[in-house]
PDB file of N, CA and C in Angstrom:
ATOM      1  N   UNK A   1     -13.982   4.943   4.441  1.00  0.00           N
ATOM      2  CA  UNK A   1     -13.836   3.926   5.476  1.00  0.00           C
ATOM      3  C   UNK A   1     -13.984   2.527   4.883  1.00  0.00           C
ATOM      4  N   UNK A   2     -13.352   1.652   5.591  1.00  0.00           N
ATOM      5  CA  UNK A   2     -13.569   0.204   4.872  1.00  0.00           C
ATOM      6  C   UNK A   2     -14.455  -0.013   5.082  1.00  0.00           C
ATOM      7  N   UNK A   3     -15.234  -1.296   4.164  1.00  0.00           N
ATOM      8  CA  UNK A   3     -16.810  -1.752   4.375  1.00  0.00           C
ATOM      9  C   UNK A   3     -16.823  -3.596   4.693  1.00  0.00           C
ATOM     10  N   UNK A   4     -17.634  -3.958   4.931  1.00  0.00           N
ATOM     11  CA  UNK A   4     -17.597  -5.464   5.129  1.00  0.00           C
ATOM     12  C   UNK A   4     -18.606  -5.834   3.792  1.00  0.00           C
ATOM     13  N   UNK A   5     -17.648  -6.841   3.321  1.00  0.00           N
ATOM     14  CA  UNK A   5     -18.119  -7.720   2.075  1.00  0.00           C
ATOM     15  C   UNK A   5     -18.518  -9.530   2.886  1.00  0.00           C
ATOM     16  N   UNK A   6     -19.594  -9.729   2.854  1.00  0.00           N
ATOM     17  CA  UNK A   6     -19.712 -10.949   2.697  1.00  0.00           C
ATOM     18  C   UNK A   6     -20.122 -11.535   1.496  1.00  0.00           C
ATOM     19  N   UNK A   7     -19.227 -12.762   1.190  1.00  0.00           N
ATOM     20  CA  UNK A   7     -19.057 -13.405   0.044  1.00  0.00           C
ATOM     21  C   UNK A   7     -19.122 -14.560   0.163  1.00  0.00           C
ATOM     22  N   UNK A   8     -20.365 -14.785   1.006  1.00  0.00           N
ATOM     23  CA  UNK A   8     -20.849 -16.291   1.414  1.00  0.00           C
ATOM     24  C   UNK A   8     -19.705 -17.316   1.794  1.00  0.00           C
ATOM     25  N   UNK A   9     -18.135 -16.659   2.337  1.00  0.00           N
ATOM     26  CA  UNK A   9     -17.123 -17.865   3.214  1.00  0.00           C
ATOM     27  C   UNK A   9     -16.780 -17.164   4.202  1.00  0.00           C
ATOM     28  N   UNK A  10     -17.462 -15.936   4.493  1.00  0.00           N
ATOM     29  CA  UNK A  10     -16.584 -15.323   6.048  1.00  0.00           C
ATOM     30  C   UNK A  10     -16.597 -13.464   5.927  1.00  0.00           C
ATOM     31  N   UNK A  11     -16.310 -13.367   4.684  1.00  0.00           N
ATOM     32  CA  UNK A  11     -16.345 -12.157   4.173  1.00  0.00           C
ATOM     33  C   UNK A  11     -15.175 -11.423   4.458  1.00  0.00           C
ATOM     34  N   UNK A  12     -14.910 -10.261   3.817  1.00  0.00           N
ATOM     35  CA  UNK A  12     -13.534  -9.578   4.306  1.00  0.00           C
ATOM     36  C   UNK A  12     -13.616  -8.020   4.071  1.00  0.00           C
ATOM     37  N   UNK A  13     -12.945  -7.241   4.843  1.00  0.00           N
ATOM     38  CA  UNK A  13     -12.917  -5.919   4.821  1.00  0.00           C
ATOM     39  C   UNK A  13     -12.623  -5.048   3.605  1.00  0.00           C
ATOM     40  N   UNK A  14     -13.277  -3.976   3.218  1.00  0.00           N
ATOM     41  CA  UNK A  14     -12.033  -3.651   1.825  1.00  0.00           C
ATOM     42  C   UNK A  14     -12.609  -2.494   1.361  1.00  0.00           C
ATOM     43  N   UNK A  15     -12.231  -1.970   0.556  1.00  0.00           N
ATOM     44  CA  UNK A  15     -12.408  -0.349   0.448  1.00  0.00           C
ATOM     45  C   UNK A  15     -13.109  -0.177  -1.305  1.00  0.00           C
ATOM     46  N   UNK A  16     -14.058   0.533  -1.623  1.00  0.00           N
ATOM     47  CA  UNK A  16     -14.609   0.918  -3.068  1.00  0.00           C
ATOM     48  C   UNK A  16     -13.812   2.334  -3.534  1.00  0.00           C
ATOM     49  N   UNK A  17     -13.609   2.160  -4.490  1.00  0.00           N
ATOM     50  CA  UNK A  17     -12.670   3.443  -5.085  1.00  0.00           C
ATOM     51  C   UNK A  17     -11.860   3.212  -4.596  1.00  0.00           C
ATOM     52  N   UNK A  18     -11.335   4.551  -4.776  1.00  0.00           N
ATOM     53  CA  UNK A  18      -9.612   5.288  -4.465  1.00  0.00           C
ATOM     54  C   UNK A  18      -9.747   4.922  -3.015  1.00  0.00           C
ATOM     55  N   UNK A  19      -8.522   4.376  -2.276  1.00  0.00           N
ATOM     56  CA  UNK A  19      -7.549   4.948  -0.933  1.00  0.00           C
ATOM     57  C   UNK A  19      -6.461   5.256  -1.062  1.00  0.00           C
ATOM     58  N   UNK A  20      -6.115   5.965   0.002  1.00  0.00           N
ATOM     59  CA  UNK A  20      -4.946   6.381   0.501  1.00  0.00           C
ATOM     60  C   UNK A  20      -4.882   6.070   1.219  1.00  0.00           C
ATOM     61  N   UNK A  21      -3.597   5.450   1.761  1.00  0.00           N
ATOM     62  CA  UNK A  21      -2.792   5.140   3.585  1.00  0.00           C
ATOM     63  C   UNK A  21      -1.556   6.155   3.332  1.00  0.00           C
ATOM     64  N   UNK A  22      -1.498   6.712   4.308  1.00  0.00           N
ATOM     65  CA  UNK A  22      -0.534   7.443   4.721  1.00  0.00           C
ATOM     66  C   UNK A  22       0.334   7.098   5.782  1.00  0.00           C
ATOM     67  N   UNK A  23       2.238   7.538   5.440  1.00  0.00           N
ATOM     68  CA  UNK A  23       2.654   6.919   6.914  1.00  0.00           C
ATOM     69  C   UNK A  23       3.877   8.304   6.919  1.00  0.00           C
ATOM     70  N   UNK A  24       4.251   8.613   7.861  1.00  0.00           N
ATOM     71  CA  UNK A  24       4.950   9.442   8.432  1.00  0.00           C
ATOM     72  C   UNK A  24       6.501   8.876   8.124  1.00  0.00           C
ATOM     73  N   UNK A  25       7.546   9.849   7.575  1.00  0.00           N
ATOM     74  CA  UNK A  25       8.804   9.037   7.583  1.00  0.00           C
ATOM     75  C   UNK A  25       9.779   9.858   8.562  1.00  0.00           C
ATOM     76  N   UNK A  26      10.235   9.449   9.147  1.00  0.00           N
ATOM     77  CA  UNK A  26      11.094  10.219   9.813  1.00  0.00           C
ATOM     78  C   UNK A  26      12.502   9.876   9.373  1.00  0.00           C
ATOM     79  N   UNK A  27      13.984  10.387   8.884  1.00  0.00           N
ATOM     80  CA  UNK A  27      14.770  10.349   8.496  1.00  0.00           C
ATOM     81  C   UNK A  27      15.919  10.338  10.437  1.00  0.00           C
ATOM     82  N   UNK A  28      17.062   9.115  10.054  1.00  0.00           N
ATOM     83  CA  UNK A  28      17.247   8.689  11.221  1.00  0.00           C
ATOM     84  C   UNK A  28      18.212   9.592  11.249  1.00  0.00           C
ATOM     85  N   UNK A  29      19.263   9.681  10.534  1.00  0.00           N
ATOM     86  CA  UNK A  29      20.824  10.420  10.319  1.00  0.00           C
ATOM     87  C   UNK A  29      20.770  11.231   9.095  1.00  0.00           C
ATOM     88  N   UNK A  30      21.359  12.024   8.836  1.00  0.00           N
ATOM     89  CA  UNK A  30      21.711  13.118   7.445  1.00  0.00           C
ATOM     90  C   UNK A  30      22.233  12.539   7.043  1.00  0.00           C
ATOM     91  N   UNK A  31      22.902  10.923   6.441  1.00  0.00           N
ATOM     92  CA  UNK A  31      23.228  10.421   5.276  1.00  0.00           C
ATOM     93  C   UNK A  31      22.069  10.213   4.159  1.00  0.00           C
ATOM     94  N   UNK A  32      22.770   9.253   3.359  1.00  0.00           N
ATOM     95  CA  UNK A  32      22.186   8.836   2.208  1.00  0.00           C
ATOM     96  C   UNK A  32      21.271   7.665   2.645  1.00  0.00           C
ATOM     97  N   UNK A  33      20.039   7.702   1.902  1.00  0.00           N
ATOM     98  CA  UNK A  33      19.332   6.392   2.310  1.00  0.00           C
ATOM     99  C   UNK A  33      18.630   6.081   1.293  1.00  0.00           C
ATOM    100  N   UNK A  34      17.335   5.705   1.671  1.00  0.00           N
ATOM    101  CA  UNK A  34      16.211   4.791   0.781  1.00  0.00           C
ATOM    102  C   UNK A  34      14.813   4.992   1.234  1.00  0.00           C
ATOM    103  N   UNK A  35      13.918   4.923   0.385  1.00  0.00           N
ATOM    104  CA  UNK A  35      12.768   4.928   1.129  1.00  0.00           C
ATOM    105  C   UNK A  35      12.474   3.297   0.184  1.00  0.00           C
ATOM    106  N   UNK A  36      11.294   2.210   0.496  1.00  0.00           N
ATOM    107  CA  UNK A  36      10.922   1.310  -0.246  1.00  0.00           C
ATOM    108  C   UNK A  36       9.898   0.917   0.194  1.00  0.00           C
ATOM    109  N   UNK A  37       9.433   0.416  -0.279  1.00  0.00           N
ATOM    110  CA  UNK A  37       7.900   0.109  -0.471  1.00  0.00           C
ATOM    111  C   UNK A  37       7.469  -1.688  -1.137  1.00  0.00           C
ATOM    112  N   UNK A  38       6.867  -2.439  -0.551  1.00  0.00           N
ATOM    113  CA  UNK A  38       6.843  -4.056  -0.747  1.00  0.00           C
ATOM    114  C   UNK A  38       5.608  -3.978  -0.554  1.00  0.00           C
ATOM    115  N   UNK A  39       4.046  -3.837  -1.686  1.00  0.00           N
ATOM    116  CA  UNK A  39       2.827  -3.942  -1.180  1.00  0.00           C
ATOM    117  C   UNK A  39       2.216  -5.506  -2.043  1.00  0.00           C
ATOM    118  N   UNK A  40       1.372  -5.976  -1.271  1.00  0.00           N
ATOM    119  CA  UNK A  40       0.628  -7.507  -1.792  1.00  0.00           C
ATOM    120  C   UNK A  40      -0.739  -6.928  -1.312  1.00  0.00           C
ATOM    121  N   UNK A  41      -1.190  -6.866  -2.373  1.00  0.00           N
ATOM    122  CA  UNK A  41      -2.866  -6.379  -2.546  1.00  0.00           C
ATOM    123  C   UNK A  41      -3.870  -7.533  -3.428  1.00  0.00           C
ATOM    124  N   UNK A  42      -4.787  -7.630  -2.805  1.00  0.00           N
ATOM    125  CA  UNK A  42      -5.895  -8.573  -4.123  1.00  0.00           C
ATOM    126  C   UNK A  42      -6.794  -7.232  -4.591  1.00  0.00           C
ATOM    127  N   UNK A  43      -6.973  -6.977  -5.771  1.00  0.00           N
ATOM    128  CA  UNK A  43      -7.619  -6.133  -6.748  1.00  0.00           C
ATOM    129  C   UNK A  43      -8.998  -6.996  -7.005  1.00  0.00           C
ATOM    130  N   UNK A  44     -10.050  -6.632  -6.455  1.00  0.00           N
ATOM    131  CA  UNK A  44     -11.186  -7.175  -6.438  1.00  0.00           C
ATOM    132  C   UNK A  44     -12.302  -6.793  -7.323  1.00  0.00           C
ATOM    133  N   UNK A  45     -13.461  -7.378  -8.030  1.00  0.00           N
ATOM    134  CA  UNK A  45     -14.765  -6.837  -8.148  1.00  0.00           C
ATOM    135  C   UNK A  45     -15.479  -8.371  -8.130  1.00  0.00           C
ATOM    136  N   UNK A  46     -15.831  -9.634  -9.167  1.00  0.00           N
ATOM    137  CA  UNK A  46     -16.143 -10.746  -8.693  1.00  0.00           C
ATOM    138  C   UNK A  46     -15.172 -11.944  -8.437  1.00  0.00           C
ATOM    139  N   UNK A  47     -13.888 -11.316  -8.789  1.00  0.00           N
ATOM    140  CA  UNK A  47     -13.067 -12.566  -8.785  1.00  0.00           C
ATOM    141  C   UNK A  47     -11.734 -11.259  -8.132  1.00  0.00           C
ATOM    142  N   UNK A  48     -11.064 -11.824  -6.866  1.00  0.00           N
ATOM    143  CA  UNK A  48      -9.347 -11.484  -6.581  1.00  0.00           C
ATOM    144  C   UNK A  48      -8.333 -11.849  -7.567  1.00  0.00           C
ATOM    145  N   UNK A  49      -7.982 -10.693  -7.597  1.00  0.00           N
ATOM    146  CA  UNK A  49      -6.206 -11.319  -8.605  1.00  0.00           C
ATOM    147  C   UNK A  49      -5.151 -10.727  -7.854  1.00  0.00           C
ATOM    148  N   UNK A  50      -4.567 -11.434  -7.010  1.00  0.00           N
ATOM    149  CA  UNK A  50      -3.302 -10.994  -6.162  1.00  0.00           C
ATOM    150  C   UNK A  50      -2.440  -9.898  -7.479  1.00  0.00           C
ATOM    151  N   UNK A  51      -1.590  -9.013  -6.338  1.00  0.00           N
ATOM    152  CA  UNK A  51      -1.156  -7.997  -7.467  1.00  0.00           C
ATOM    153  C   UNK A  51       0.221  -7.703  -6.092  1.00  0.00           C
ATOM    154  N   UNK A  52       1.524  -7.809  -6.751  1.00  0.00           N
ATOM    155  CA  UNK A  52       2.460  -7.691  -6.258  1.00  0.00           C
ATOM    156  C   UNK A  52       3.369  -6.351  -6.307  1.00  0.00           C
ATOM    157  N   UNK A  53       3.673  -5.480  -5.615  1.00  0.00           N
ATOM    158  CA  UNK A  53       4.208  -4.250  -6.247  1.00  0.00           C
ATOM    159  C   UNK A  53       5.193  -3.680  -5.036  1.00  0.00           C
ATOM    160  N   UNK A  54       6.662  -3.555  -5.673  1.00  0.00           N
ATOM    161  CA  UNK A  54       7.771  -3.135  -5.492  1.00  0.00           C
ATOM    162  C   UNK A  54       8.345  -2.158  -5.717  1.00  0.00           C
ATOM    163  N   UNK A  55       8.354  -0.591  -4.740  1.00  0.00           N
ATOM    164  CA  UNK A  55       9.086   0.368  -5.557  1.00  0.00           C
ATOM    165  C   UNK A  55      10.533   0.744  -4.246  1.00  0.00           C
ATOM    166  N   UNK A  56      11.460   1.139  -4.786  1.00  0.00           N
ATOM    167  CA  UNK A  56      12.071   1.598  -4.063  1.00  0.00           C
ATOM    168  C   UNK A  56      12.572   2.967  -5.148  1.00  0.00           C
ATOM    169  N   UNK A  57      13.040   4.383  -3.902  1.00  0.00           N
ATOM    170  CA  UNK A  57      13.664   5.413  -4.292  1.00  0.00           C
ATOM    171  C   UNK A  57      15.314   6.334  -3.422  1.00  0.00           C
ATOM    172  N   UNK A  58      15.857   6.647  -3.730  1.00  0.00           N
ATOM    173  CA  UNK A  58      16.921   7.841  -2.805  1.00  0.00           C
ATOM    174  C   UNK A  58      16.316   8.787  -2.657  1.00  0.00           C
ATOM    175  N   UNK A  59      16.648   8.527  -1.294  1.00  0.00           N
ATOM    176  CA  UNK A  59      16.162   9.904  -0.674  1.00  0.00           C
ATOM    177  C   UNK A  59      16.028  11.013  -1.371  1.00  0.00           C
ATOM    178  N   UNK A  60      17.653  11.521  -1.673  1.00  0.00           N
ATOM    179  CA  UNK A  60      18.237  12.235  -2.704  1.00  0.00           C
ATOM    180  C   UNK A  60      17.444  13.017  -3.828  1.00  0.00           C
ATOM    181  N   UNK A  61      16.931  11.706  -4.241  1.00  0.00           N
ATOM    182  CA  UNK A  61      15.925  12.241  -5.511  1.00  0.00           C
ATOM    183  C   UNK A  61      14.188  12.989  -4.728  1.00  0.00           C
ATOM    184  N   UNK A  62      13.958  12.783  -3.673  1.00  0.00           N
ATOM    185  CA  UNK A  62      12.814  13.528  -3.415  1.00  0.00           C
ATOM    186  C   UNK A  62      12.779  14.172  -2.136  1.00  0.00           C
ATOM    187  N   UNK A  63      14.430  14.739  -1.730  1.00  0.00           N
ATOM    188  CA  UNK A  63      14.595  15.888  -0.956  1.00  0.00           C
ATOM    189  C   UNK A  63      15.736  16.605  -1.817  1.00  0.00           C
ATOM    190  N   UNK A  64      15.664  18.135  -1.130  1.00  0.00           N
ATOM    191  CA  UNK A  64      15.939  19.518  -1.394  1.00  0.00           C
ATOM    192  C   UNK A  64      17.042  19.792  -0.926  1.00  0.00           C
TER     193      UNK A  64
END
């Protein structure tokens, strides 16, 4: 579960170790598509370093 950090300006929510978010995909039509992914995360311990990460895949390649 997330925890509350105060860091003496307000503080902010955020998780120790590993997470996972999970999301459900539902496929609209039996063509060809995409799945993609656009995440902006700060990677924390005493200092944030914004961390930018872009993946996209075909469907194709991770269905049967």
């Amino acid at each position: 579960p997330p925890i509350f950090v105060d860091d003496g300006s307000g503080g902010y929510y955020g998780y120790e170790g590993g997470v996972i978010f999970q999301s459900p995909l539902h496929r609209l039509d039996a063509g060809a598509g995409h799945i993609g992914l656009s995440l902006f995360i700060g990677v924390c311990r005493d200092l944030c370093v914004p961390v930018q990460f872009d993946w996209q895949v075909d469907i194709s390649a991770i269905t049967r």
